[in-house]
PDB file of N, CA and C in Angstrom:
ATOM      1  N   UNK A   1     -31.976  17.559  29.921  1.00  0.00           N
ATOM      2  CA  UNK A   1     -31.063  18.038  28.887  1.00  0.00           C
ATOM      3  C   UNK A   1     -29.620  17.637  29.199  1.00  0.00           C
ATOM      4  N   UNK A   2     -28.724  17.788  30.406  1.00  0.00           N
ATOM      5  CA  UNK A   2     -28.200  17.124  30.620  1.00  0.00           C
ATOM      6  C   UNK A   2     -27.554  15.633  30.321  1.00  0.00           C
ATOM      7  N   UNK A   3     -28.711  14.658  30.994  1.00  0.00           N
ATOM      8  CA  UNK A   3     -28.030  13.443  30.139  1.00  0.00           C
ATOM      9  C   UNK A   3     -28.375  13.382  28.475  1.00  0.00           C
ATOM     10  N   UNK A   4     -28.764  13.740  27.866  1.00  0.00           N
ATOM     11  CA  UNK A   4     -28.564  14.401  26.599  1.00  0.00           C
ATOM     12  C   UNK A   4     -27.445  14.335  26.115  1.00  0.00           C
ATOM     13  N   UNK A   5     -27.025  15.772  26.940  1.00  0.00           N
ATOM     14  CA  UNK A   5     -25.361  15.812  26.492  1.00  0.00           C
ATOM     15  C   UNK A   5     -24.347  14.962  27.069  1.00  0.00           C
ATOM     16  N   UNK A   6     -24.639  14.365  27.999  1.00  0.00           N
ATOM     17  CA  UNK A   6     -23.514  13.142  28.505  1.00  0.00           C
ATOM     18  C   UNK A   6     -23.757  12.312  27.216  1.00  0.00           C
ATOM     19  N   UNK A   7     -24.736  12.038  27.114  1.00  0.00           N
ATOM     20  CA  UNK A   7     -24.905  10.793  26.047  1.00  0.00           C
ATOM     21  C   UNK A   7     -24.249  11.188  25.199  1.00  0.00           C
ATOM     22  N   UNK A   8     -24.592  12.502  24.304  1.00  0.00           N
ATOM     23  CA  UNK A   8     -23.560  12.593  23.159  1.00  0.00           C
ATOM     24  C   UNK A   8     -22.400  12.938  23.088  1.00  0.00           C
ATOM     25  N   UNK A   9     -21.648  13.130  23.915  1.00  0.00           N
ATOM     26  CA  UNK A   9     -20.560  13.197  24.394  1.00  0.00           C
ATOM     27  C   UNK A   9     -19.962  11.741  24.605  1.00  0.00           C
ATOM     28  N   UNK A  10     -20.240  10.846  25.454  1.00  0.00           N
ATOM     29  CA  UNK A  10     -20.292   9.839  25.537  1.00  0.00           C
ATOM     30  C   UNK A  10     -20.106   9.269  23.702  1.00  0.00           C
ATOM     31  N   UNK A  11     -20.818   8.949  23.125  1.00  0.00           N
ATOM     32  CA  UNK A  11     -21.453   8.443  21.711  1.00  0.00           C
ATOM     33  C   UNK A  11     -19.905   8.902  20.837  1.00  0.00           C
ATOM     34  N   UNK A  12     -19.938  10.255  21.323  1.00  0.00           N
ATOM     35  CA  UNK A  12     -18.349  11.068  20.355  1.00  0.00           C
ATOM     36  C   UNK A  12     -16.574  10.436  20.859  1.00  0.00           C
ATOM     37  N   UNK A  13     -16.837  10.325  22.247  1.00  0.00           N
ATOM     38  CA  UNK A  13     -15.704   9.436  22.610  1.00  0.00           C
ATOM     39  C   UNK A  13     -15.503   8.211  22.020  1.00  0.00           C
ATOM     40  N   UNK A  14     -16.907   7.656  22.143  1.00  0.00           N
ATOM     41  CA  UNK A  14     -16.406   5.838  22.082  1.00  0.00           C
ATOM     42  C   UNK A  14     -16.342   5.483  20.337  1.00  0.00           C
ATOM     43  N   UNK A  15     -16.948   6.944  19.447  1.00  0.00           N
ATOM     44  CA  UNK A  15     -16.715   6.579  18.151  1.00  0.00           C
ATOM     45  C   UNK A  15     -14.647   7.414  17.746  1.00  0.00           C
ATOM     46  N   UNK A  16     -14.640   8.244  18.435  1.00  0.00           N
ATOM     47  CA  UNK A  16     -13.202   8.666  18.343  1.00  0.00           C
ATOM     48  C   UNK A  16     -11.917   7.372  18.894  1.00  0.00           C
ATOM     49  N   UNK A  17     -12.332   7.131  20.176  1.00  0.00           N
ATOM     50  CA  UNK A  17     -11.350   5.781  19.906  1.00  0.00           C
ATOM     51  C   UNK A  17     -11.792   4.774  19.191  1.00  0.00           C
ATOM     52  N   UNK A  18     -12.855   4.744  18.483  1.00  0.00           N
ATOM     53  CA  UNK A  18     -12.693   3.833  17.440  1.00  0.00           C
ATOM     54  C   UNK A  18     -11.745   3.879  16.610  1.00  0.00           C
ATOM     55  N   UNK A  19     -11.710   5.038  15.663  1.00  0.00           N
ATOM     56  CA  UNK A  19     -11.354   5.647  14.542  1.00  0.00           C
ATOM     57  C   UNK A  19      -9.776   5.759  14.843  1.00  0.00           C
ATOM     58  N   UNK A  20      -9.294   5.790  16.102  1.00  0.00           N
ATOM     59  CA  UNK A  20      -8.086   6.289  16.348  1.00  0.00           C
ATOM     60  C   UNK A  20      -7.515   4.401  16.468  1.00  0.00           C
ATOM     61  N   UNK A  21      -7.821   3.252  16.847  1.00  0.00           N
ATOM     62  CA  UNK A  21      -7.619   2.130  16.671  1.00  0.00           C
ATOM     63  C   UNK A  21      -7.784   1.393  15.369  1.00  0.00           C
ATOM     64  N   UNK A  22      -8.321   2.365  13.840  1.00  0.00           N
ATOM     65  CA  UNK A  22      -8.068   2.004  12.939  1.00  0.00           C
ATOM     66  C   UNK A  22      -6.220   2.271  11.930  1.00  0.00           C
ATOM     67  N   UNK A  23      -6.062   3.686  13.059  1.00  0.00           N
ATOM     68  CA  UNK A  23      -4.491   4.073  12.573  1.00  0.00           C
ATOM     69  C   UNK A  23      -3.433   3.605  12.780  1.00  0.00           C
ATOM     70  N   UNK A  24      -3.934   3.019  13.893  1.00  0.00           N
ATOM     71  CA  UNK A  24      -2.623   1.874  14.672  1.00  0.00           C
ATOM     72  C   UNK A  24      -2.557   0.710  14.028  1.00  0.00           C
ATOM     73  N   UNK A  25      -3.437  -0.066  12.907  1.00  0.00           N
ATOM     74  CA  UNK A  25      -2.882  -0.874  12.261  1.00  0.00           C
ATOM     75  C   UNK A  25      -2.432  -0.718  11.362  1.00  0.00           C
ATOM     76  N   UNK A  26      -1.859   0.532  11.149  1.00  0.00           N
ATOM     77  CA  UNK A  26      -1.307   1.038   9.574  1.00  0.00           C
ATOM     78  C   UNK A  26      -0.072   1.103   9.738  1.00  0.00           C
ATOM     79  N   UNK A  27       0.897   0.528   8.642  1.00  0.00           N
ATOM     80  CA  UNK A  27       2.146   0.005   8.695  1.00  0.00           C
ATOM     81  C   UNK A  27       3.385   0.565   7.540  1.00  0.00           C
ATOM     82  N   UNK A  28       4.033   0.750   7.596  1.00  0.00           N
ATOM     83  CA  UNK A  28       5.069   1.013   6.527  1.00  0.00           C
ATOM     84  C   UNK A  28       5.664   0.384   5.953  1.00  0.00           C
ATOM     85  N   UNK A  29       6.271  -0.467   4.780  1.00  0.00           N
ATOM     86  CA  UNK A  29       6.939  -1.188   3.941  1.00  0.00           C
ATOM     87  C   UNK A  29       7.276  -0.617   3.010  1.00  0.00           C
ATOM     88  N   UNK A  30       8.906  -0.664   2.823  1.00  0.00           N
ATOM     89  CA  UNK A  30       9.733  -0.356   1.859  1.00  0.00           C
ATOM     90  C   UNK A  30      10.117  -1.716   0.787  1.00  0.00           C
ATOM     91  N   UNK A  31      10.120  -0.927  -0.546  1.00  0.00           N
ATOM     92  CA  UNK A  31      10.501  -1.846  -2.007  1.00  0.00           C
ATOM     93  C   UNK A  31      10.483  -1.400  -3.065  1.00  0.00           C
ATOM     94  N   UNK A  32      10.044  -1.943  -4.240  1.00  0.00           N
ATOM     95  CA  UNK A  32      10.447  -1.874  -5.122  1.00  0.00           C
ATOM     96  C   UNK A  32       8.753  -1.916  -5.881  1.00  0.00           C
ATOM     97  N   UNK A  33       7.660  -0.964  -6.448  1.00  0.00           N
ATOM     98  CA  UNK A  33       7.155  -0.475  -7.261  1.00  0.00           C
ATOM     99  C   UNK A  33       7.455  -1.871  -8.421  1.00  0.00           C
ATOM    100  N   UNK A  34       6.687  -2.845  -8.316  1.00  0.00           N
ATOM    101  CA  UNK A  34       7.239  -3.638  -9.585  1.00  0.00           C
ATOM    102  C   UNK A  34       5.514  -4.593 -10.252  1.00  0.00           C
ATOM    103  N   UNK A  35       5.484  -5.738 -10.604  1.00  0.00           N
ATOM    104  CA  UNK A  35       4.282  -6.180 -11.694  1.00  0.00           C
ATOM    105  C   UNK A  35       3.823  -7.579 -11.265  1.00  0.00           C
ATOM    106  N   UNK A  36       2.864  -8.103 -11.050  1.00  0.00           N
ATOM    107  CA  UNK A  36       2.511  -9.512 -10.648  1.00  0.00           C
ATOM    108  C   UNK A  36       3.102 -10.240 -11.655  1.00  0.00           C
ATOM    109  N   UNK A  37       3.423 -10.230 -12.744  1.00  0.00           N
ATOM    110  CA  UNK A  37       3.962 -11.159 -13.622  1.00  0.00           C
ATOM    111  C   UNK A  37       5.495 -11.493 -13.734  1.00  0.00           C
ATOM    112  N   UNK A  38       6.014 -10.320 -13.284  1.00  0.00           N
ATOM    113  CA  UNK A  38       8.032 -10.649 -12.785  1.00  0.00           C
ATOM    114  C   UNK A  38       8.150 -10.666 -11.275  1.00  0.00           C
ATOM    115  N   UNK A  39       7.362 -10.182 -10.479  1.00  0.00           N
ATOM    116  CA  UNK A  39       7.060 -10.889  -9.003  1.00  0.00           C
ATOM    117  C   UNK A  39       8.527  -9.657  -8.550  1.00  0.00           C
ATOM    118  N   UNK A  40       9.449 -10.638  -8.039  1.00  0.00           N
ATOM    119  CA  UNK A  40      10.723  -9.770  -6.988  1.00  0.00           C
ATOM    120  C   UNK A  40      11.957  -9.778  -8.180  1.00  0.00           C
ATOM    121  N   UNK A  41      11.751 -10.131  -9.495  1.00  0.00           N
ATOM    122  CA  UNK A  41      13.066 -10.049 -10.595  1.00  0.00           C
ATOM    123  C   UNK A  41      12.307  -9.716 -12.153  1.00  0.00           C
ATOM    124  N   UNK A  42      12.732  -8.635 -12.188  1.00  0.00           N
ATOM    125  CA  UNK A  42      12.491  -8.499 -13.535  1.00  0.00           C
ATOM    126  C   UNK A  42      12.523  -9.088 -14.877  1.00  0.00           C
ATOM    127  N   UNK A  43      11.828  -9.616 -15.713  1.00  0.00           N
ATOM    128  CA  UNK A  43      12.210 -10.582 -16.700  1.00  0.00           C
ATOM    129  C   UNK A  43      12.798  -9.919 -18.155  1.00  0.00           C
ATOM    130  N   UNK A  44      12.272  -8.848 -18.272  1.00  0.00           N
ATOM    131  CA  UNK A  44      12.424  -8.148 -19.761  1.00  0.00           C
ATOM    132  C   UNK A  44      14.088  -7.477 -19.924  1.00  0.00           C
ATOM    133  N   UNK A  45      14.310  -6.643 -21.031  1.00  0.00           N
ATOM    134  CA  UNK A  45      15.489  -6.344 -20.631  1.00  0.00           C
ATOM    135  C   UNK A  45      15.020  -4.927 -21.006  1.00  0.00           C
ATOM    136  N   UNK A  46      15.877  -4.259 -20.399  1.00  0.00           N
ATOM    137  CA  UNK A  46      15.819  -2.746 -20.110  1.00  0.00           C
ATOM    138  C   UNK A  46      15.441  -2.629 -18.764  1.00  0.00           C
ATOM    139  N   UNK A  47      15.378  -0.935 -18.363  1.00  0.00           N
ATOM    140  CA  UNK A  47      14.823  -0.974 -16.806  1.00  0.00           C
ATOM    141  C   UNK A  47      13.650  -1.234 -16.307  1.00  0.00           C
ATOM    142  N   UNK A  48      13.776  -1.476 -14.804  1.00  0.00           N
ATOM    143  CA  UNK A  48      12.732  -1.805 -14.441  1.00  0.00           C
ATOM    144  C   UNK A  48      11.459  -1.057 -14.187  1.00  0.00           C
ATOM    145  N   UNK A  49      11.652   0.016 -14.989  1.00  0.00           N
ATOM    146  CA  UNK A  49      10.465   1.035 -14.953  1.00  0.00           C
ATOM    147  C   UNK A  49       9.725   0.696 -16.278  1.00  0.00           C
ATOM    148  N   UNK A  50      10.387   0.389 -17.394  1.00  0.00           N
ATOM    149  CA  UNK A  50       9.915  -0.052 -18.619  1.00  0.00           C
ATOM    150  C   UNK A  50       9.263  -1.477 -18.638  1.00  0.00           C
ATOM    151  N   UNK A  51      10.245  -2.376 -17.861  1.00  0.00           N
ATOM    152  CA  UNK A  51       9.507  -3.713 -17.816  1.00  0.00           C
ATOM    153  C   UNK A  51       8.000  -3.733 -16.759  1.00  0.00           C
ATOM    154  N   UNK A  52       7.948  -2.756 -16.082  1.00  0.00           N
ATOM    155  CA  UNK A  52       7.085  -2.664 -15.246  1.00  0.00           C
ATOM    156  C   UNK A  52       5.977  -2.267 -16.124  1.00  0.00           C
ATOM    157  N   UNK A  53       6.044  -1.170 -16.789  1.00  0.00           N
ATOM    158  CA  UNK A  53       4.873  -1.085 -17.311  1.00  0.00           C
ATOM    159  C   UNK A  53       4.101  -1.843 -18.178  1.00  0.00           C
ATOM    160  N   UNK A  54       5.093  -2.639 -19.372  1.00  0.00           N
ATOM    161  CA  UNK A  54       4.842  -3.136 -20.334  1.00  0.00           C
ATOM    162  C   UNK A  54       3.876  -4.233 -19.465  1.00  0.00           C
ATOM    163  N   UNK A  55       4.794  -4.826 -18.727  1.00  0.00           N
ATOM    164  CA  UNK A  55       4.055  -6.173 -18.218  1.00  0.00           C
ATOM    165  C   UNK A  55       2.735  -5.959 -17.140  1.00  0.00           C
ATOM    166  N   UNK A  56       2.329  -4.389 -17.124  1.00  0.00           N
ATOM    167  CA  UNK A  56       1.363  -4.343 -16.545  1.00  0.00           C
ATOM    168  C   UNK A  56       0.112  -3.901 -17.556  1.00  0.00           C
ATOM    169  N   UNK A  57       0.441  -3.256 -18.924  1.00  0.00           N
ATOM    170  CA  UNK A  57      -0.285  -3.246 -20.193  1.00  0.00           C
ATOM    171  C   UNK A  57      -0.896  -4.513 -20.274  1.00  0.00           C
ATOM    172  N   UNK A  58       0.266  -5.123 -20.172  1.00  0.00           N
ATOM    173  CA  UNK A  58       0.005  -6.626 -21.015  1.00  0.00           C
ATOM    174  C   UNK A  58      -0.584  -7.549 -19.696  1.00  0.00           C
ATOM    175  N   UNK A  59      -1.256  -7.289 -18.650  1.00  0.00           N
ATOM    176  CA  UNK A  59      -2.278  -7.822 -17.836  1.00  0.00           C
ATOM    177  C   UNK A  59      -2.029  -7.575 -16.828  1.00  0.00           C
ATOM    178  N   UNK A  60      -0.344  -7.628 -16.105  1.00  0.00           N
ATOM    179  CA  UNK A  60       0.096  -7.897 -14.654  1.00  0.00           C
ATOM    180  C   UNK A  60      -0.856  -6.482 -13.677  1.00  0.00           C
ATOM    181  N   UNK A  61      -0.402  -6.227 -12.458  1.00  0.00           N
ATOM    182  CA  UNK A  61      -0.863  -5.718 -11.470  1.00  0.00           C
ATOM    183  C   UNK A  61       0.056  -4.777 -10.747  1.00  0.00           C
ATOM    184  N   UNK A  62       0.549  -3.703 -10.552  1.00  0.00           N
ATOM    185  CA  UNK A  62       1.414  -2.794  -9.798  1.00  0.00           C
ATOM    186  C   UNK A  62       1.425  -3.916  -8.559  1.00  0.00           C
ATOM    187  N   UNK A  63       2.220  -4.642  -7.683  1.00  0.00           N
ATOM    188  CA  UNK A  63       2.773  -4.694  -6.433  1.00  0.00           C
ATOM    189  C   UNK A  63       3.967  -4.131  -5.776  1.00  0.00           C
ATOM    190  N   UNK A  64       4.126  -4.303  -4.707  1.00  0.00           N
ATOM    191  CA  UNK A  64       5.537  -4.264  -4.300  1.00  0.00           C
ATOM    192  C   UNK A  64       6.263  -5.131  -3.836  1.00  0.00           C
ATOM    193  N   UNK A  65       7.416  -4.986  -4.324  1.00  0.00           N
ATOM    194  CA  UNK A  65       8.484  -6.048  -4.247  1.00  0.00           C
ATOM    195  C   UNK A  65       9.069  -5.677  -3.282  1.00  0.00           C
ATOM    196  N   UNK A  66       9.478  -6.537  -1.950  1.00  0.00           N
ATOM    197  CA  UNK A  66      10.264  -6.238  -1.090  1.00  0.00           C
ATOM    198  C   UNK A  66      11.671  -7.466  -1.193  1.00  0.00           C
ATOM    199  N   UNK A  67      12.764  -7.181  -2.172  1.00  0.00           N
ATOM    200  CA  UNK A  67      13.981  -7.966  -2.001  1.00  0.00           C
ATOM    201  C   UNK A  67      14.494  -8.399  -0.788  1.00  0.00           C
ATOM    202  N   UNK A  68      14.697  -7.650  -0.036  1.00  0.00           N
ATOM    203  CA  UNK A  68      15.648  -7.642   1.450  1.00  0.00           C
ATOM    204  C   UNK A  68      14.698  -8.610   2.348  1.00  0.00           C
ATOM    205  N   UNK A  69      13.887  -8.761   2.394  1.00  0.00           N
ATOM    206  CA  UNK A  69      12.638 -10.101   2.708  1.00  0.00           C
ATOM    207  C   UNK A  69      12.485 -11.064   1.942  1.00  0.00           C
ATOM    208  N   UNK A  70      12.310 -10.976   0.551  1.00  0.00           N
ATOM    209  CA  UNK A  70      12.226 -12.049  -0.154  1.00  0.00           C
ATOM    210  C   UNK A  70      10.339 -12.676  -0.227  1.00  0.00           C
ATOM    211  N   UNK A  71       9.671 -10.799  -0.313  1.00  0.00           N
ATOM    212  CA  UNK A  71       8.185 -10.953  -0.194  1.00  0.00           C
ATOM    213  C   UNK A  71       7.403  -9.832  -1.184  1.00  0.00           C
ATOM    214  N   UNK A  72       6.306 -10.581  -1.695  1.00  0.00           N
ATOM    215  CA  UNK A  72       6.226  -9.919  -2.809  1.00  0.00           C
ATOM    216  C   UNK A  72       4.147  -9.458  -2.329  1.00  0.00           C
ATOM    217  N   UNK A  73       3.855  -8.002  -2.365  1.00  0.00           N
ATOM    218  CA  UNK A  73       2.763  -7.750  -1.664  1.00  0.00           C
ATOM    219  C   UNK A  73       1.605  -7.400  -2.865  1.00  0.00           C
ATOM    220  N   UNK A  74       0.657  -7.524  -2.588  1.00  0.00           N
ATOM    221  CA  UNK A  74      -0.284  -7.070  -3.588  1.00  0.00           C
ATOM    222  C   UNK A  74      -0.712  -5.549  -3.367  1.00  0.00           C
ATOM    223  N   UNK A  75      -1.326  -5.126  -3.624  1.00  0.00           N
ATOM    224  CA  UNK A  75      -1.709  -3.315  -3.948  1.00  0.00           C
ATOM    225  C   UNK A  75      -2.810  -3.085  -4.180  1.00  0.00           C
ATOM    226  N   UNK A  76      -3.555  -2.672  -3.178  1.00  0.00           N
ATOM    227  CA  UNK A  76      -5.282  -2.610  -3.934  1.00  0.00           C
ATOM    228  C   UNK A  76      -5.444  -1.597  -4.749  1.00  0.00           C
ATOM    229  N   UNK A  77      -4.513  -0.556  -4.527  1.00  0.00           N
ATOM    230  CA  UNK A  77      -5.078   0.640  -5.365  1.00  0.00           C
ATOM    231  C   UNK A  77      -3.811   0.261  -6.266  1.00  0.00           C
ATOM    232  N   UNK A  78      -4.513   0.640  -7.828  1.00  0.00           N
ATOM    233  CA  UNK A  78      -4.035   0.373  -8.634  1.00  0.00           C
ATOM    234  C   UNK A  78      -3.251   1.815  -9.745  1.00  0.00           C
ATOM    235  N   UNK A  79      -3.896   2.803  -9.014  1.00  0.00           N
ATOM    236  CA  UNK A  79      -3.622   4.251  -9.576  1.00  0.00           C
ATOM    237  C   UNK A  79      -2.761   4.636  -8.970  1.00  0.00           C
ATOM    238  N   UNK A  80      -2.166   4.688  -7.590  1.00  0.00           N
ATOM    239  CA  UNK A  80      -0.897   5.545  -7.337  1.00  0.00           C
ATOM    240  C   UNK A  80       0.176   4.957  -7.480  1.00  0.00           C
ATOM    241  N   UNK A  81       0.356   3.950  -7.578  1.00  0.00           N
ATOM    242  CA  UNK A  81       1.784   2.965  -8.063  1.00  0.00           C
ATOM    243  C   UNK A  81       2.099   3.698  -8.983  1.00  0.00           C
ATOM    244  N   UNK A  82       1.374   4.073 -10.319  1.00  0.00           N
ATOM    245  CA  UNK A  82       1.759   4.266 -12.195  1.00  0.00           C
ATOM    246  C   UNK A  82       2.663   5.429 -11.529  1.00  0.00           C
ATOM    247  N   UNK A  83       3.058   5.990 -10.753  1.00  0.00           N
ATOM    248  CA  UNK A  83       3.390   7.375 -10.732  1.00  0.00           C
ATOM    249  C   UNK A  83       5.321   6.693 -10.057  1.00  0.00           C
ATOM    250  N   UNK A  84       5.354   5.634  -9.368  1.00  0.00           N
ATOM    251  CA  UNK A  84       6.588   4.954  -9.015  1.00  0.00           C
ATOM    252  C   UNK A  84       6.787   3.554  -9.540  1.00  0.00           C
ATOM    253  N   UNK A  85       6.323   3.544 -11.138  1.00  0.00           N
ATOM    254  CA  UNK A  85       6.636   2.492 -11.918  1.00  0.00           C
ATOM    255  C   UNK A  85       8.393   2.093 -11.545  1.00  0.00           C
ATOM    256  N   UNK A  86       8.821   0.988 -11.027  1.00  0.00           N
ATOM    257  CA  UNK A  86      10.194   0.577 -10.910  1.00  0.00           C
ATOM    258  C   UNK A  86      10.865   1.299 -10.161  1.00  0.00           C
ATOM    259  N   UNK A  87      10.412   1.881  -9.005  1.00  0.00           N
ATOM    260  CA  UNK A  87      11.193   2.665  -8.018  1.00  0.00           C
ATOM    261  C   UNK A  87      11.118   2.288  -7.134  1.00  0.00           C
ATOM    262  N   UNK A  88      12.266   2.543  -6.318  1.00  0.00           N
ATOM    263  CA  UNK A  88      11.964   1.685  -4.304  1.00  0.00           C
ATOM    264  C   UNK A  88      11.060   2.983  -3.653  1.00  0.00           C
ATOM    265  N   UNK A  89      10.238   2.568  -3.179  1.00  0.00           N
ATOM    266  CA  UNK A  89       9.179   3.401  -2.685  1.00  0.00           C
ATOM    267  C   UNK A  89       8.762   2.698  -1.321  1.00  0.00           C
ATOM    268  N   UNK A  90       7.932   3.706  -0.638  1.00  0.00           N
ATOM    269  CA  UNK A  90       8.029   3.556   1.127  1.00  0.00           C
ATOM    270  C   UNK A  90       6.283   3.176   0.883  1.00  0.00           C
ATOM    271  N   UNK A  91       5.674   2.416   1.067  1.00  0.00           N
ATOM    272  CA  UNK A  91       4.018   2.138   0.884  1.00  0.00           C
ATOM    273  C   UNK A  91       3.411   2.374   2.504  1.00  0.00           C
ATOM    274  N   UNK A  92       2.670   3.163   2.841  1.00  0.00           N
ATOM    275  CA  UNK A  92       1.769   3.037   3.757  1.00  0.00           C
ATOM    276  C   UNK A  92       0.271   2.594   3.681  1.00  0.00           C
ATOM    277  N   UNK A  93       0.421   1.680   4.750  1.00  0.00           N
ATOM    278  CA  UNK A  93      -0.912   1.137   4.649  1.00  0.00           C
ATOM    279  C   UNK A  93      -1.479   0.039   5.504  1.00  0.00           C
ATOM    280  N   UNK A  94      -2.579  -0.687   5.299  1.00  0.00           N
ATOM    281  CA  UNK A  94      -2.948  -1.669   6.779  1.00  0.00           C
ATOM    282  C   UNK A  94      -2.732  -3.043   5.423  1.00  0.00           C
ATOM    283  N   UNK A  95      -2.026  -3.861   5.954  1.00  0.00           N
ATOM    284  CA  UNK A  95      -2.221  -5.512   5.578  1.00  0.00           C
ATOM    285  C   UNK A  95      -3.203  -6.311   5.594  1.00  0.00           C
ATOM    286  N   UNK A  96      -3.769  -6.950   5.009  1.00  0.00           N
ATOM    287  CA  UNK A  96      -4.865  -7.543   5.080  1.00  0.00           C
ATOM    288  C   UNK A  96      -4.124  -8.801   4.273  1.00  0.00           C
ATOM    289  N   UNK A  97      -3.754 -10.006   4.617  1.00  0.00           N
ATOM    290  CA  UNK A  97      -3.843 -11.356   4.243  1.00  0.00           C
ATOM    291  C   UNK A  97      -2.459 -10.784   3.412  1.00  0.00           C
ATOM    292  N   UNK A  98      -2.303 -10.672   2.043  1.00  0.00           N
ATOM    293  CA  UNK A  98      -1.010 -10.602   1.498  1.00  0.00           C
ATOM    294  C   UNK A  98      -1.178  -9.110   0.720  1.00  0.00           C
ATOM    295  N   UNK A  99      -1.721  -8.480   0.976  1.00  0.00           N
ATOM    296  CA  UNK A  99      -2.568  -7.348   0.477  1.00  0.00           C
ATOM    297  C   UNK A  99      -2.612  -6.174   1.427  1.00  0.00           C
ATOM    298  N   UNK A 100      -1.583  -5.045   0.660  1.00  0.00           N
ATOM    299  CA  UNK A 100      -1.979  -3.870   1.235  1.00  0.00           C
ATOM    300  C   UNK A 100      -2.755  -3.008   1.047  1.00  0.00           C
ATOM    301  N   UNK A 101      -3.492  -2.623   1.576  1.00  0.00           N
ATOM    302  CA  UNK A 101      -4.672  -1.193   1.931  1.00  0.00           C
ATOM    303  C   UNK A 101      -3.860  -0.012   1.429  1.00  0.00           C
ATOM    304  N   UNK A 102      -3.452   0.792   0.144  1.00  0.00           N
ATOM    305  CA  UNK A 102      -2.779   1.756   0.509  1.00  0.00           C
ATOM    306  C   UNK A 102      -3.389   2.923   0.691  1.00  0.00           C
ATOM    307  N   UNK A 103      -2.639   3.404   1.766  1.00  0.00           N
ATOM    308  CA  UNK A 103      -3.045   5.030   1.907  1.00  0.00           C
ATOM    309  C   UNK A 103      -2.012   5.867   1.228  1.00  0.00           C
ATOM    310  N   UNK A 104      -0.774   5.724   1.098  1.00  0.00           N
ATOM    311  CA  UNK A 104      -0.169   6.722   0.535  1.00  0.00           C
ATOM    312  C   UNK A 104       1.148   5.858   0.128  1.00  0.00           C
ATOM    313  N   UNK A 105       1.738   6.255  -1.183  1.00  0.00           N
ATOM    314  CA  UNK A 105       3.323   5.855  -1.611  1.00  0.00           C
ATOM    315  C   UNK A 105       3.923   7.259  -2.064  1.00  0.00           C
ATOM    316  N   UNK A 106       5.248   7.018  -0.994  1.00  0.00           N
ATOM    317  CA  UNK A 106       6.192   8.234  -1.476  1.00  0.00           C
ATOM    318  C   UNK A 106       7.507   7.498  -2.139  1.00  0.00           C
ATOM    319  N   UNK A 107       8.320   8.314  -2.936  1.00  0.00           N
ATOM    320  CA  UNK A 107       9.862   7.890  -3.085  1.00  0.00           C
ATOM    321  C   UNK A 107      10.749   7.511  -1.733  1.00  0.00           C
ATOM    322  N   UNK A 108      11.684   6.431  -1.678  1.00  0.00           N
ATOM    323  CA  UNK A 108      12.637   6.049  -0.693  1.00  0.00           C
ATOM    324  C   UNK A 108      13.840   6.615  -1.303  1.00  0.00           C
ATOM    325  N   UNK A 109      14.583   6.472  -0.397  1.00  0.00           N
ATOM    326  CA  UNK A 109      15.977   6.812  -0.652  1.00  0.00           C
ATOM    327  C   UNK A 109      16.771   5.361  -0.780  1.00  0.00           C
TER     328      UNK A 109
END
């Protein structure tokens, strides 16, 4: 009974530092809530909360725009952006190729 419980004990460690080496690739990037079709500049006129949406009706994709880099990221989730249409917002999440994983977007200052 013993090695039993080493084993699963054992089994619970080596799956906990797993799980704990998935958090460490999760990253923060600050920008701008904006549309695959105006990329890092808005094309329409009015704000960029209005041009954001329209041009995401009309096919584009919620990304984020990071100006101060001059890099424009994709967004897998497509539902929590609508809530920071055209706002600089803080994105957490893991990168994958040009593509963030998000776990969570709050408002920036």
């Amino acid at each position: 009974m013993t090695k039993l419980r080493l084993l699963a004990l054992a089994i619970l460690l080596v799956a906990a530092f797993s799980c704990s080496g998935l958090a460490s690739d999760s990253q923060t990037f600050v920008g701008s809530i904006g549309d695959s079709m105006c990329g890092l500049k808005h094309m329409m006129s009015g704000d960029d909360k209005k041009c954001t949406e329209e041009c995401v009706k009309g096919g584009g994709k919620y990304i984020l725009a990071d100006a101060e880099h001059n890099k424009v990221y994709q967004l897998d989730d497509q539902e929590k952006p609508k809530a920071f249409s055209g706002q600089k917002v803080k994105v957490t999440g893991v990168l994958k190729g040009e593509t963030i994983e998000v776990a969570s977007i709050e408002a920036a200052k």
